[in-house]
N, C-alpha and C. Protein backbone atom coordinates (compact mmCIF):
# COMPACT_ATOMS: atom_id res chain seq x y z
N UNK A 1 209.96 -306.20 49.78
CA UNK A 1 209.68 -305.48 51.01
C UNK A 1 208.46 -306.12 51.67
N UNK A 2 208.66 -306.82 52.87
CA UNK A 2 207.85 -306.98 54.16
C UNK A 2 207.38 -306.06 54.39
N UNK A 3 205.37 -305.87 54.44
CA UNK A 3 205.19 -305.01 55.86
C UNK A 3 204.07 -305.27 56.37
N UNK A 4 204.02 -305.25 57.59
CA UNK A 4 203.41 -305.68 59.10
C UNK A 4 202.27 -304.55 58.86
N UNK A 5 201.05 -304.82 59.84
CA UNK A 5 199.87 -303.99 59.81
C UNK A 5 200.23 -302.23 60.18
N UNK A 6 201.02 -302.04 61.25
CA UNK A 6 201.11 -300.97 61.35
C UNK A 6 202.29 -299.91 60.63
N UNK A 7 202.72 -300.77 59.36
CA UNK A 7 203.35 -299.82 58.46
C UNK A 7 202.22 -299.58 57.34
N UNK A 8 201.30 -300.49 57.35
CA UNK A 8 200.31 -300.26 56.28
C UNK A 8 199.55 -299.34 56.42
N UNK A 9 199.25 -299.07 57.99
CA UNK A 9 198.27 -298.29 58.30
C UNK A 9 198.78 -296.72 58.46
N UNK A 10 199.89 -296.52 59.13
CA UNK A 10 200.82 -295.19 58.22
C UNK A 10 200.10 -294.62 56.89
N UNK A 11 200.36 -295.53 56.07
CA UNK A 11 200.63 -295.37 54.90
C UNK A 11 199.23 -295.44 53.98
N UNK A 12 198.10 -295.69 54.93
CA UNK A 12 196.89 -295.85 54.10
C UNK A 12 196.44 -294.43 53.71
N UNK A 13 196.13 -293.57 53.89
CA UNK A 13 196.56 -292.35 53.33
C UNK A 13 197.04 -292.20 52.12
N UNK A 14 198.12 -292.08 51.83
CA UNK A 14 199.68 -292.02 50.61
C UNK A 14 199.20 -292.98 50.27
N UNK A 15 198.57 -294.21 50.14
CA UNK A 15 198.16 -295.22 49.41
C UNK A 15 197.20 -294.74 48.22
N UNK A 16 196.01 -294.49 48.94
CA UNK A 16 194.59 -293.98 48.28
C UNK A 16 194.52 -293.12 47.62
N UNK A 17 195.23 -292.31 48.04
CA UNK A 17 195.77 -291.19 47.58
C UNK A 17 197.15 -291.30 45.97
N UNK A 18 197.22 -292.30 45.89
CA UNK A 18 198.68 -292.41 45.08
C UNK A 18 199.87 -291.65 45.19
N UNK A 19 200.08 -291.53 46.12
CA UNK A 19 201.23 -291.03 46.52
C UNK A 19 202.45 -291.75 46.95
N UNK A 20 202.43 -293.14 46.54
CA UNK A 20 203.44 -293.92 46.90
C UNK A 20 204.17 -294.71 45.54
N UNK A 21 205.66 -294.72 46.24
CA UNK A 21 206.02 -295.09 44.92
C UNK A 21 205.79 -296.92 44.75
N UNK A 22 206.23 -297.22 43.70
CA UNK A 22 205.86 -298.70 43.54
C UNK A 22 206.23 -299.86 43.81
N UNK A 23 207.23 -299.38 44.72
CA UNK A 23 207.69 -301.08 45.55
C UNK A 23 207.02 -300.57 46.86
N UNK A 24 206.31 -299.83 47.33
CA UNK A 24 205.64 -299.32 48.32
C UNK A 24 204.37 -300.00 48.16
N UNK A 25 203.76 -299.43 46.75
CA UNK A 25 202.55 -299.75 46.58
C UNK A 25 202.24 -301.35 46.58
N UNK A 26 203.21 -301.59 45.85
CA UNK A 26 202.93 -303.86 45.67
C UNK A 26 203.20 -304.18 47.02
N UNK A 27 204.03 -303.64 48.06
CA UNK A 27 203.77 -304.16 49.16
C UNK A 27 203.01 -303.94 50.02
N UNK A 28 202.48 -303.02 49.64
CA UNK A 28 201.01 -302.84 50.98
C UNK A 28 199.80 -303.74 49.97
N UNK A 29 199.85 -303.68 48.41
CA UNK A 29 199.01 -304.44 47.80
C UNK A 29 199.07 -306.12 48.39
N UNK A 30 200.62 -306.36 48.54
CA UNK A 30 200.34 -308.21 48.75
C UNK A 30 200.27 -308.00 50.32
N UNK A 31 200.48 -307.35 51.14
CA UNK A 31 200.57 -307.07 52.75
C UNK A 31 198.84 -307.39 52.64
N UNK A 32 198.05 -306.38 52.19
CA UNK A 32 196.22 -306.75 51.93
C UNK A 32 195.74 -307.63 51.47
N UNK A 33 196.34 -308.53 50.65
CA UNK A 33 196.31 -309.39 49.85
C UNK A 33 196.05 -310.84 50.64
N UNK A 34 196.66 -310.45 51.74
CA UNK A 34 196.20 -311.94 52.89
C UNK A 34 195.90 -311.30 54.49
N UNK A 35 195.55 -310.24 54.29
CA UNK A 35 194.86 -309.29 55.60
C UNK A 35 193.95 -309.00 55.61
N UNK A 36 193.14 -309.57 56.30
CA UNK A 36 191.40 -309.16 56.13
C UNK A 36 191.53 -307.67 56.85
N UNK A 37 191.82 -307.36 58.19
CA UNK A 37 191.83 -306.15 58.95
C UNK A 37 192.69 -305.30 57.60
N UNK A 38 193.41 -305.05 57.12
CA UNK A 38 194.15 -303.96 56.60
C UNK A 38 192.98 -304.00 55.46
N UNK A 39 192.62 -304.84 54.92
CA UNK A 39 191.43 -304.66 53.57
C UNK A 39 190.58 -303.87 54.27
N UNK A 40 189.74 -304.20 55.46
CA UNK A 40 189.08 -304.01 55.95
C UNK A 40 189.30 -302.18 56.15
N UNK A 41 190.35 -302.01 56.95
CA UNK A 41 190.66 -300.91 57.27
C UNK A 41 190.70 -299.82 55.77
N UNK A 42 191.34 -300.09 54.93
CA UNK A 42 191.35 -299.54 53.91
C UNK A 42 190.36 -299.33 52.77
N UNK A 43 189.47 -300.35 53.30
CA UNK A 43 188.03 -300.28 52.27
C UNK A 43 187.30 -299.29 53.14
N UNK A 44 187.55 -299.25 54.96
CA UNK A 44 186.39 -298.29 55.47
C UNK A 44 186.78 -296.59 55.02
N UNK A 45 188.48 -296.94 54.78
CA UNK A 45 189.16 -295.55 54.75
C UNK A 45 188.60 -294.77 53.26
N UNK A 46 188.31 -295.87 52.42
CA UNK A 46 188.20 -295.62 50.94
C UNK A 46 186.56 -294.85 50.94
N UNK A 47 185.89 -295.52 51.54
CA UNK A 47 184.36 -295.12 52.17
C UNK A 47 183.97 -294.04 52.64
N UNK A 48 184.96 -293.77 53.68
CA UNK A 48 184.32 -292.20 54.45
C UNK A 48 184.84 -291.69 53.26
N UNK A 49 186.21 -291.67 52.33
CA UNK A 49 186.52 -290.85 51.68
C UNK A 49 185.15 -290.33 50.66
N UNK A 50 184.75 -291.29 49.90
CA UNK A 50 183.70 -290.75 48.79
C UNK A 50 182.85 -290.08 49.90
N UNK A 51 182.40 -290.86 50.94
CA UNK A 51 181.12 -289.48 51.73
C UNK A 51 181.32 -288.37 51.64
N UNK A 52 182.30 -287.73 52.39
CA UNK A 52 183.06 -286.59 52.38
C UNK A 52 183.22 -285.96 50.96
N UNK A 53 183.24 -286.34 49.95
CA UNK A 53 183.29 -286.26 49.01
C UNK A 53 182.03 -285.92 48.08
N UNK A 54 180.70 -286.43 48.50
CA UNK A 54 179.72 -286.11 48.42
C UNK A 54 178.78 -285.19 48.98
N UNK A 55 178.84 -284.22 48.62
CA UNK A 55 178.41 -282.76 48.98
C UNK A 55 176.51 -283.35 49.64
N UNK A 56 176.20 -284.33 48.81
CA UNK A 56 174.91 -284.21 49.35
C UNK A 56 174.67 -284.92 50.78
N UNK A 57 175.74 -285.70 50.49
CA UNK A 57 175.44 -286.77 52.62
C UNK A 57 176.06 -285.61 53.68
N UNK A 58 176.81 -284.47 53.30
CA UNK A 58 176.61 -283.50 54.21
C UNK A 58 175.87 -282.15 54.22
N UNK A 59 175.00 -282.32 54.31
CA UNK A 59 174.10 -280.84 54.19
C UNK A 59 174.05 -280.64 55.58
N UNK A 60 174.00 -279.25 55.98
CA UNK A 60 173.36 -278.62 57.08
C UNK A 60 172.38 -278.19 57.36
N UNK A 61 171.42 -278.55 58.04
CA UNK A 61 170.53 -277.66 58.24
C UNK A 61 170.60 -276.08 58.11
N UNK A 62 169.41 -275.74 57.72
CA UNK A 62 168.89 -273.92 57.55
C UNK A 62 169.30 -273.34 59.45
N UNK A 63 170.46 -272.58 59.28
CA UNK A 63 170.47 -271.93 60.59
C UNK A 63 171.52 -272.72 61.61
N UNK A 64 172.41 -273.37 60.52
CA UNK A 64 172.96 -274.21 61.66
C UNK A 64 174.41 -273.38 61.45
N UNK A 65 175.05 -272.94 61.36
CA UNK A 65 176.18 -272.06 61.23
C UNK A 65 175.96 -271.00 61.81
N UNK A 66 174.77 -269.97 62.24
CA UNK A 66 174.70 -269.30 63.19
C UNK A 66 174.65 -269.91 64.43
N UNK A 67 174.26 -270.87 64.62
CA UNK A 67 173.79 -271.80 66.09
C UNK A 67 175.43 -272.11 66.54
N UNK A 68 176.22 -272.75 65.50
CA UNK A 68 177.56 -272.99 65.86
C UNK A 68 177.84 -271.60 66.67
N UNK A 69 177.84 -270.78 65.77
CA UNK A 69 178.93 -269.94 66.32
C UNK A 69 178.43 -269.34 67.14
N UNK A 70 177.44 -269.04 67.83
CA UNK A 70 176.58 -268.98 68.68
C UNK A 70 177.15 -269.23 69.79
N UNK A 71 177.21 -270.69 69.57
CA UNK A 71 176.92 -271.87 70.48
C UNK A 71 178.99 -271.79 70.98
N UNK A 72 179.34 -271.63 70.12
CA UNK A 72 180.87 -271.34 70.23
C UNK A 72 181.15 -270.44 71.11
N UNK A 73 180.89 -269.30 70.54
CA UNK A 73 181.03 -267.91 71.53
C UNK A 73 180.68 -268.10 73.04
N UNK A 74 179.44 -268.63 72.95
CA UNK A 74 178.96 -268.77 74.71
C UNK A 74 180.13 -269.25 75.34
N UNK A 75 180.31 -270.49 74.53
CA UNK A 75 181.46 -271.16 75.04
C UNK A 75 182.55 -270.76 75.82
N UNK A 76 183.22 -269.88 74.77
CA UNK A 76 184.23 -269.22 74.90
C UNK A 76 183.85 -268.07 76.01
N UNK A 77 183.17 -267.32 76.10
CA UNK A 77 183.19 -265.95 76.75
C UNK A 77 183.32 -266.86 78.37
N UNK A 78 182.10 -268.30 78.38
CA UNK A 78 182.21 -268.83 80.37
C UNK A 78 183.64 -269.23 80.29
N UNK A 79 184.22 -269.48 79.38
CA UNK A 79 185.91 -270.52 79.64
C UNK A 79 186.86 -269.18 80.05
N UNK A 80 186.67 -268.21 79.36
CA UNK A 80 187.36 -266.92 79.70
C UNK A 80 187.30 -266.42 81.17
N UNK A 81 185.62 -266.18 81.53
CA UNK A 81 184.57 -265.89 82.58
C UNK A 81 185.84 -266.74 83.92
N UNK A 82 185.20 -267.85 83.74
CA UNK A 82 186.23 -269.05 84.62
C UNK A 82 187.53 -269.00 84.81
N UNK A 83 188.30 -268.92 83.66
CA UNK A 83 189.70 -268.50 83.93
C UNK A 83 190.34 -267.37 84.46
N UNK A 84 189.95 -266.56 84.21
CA UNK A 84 189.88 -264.88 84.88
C UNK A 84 189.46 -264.69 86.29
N UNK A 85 188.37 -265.41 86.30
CA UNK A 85 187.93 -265.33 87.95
C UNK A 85 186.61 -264.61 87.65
């Protein structure tokens, strides 16, 4: 199985994930194998994953979940305000 960048990129997801079966997997493996962009793409994909993954590179600030929703609501009540007349 042939595949071109934008079946790889589908599939980078179900890749990382292991969710693909194995004539899937060796072909997106040799498809990367001479693709700098799909390595590329799939090493950045592999990357955010651990961040996200790491509870400590996302902390919130003290008070920032009231500010959201805060900040939400206002939102919402002028979009209502506006639409209504």
């Amino acid at each position: 199985m042939v595949m071109n960048c934008e079946q790889v990129w589908r599939e980078v997801s179900n890749f990382l994930d292991g969710d693909v079966n194995s004539e899937l997997r060796a072909a997106i493996e040799e498809h990367i194998g001479g693709c700098q962009r799909c390595t590329a793409v799939i090493a950045g994909t592999r990357n955010v994953i651990h961040l996200f993954q790491d509870e400590r590179m996302v902390e919130v600030p003290v008070g920032f979940s009231r500010r959201l929703h805060q900040r939400l609501e206002d939102n919402m009540s002028g979009t209502r305000r506006g639409f209504l007349g």
